[in-house]
C-alpha atoms as a PDB file:
ATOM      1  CA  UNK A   1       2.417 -72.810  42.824  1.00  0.00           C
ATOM      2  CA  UNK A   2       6.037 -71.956  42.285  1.00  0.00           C
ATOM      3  CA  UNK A   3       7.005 -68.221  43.604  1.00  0.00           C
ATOM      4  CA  UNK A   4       9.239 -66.362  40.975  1.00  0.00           C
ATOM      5  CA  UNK A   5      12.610 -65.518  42.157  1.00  0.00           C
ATOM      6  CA  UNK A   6      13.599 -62.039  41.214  1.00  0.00           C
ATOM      7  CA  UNK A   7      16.889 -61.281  39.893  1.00  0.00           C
ATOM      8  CA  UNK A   8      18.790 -58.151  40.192  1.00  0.00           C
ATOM      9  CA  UNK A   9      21.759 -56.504  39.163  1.00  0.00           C
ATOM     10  CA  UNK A  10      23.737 -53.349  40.373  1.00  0.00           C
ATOM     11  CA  UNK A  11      25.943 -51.003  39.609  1.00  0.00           C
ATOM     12  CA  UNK A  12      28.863 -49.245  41.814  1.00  0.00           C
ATOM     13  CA  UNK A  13      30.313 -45.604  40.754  1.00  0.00           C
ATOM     14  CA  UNK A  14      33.744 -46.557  41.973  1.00  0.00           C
ATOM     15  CA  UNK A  15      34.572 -42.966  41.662  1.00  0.00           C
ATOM     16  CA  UNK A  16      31.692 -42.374  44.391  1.00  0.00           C
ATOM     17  CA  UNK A  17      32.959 -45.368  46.487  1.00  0.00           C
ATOM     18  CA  UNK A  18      35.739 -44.949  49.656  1.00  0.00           C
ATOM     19  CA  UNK A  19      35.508 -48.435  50.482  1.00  0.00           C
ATOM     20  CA  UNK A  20      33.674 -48.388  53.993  1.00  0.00           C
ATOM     21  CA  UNK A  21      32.615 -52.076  53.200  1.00  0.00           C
ATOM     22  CA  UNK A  22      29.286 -51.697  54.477  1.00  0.00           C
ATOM     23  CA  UNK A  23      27.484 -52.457  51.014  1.00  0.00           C
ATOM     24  CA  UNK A  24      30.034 -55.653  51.858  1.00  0.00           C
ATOM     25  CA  UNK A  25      28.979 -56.792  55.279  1.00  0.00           C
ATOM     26  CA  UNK A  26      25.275 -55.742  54.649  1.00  0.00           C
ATOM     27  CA  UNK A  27      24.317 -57.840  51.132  1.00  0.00           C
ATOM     28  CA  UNK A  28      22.691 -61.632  52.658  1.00  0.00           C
ATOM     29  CA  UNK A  29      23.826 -62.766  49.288  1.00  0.00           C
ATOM     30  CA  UNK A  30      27.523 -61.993  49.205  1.00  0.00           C
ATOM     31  CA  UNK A  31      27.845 -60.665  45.958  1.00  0.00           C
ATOM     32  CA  UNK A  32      29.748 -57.421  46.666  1.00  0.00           C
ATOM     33  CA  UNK A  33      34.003 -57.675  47.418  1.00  0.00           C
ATOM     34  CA  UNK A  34      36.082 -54.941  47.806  1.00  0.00           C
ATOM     35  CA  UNK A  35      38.385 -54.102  44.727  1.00  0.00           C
ATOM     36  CA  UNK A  36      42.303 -54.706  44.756  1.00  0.00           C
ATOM     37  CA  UNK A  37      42.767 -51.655  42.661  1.00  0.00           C
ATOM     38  CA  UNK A  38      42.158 -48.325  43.762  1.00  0.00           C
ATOM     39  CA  UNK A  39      40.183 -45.112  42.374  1.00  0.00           C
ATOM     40  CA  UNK A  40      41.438 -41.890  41.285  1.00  0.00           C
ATOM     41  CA  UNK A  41      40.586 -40.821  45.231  1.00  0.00           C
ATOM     42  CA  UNK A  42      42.817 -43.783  46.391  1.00  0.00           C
ATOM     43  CA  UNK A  43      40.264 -46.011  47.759  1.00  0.00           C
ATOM     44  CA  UNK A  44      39.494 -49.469  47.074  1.00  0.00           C
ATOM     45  CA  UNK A  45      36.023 -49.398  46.108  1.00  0.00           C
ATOM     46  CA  UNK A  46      33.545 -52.088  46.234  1.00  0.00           C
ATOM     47  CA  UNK A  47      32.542 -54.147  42.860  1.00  0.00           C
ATOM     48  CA  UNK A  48      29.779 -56.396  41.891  1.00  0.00           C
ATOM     49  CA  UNK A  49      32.111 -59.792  41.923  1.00  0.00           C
ATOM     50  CA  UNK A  50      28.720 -62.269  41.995  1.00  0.00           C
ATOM     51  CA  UNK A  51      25.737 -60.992  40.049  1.00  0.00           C
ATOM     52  CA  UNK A  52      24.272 -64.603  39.775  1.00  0.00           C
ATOM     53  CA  UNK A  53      23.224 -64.579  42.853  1.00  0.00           C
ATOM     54  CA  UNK A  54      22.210 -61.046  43.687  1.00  0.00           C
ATOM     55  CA  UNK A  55      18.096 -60.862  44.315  1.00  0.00           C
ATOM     56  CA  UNK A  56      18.322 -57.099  44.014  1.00  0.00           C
ATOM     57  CA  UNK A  57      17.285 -56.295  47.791  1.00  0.00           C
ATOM     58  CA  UNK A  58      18.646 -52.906  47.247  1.00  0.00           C
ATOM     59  CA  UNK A  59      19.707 -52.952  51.408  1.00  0.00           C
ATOM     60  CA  UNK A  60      23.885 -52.486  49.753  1.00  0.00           C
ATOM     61  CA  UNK A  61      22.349 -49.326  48.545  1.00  0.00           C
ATOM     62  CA  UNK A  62      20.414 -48.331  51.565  1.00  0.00           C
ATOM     63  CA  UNK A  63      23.676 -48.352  53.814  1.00  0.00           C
ATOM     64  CA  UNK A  64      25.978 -46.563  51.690  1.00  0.00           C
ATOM     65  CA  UNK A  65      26.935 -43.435  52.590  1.00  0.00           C
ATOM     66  CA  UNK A  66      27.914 -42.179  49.297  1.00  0.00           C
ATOM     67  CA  UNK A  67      24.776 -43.216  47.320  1.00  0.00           C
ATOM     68  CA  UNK A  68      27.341 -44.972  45.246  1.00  0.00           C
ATOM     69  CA  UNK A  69      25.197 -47.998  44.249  1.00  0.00           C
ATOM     70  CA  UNK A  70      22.118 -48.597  41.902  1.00  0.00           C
ATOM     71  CA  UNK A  71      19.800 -51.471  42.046  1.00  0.00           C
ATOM     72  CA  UNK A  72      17.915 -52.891  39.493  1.00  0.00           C
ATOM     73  CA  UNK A  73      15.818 -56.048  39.054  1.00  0.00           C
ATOM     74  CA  UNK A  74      14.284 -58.337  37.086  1.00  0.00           C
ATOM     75  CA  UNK A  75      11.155 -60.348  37.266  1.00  0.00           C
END
């Protein structure tokens, strides 16, 4: 019996974002970097910079502050 992996995707409001990096340091998968452009606040949000890999755990959305980040997934 082979287990399914499920895939998931998410998406960041950089407007919403001020770059704490915890969405960073939290995701097991590493798929979340921290922009080198800024918003129109003057952070450097995060972004989504390796969506092959992302399982859609949803824990980068659990720790952010700003409820900046969506999860979705995939069967």
């Amino acid at each position: 019996m082979q287990t399914k992996v499920k895939k998931g995707t998410i998406v960041i409001d950089s407007e919403k974002c001020k770059g704490c990096k915890y969405c960073v340091l939290t995701c097991p998968q590493k798929c979340i970097e921290i922009s080198s452009s800024f918003n129109s606040s003057g952070y450097f949000a995060a972004k989504f910079s390796n969506p092959l890999n992302c399982i859609g755990c949803a824990m980068c959305a659990v720790v952010c502050p700003e409820l900046a980040i969506e999860v979705f997934v995939k069967d």
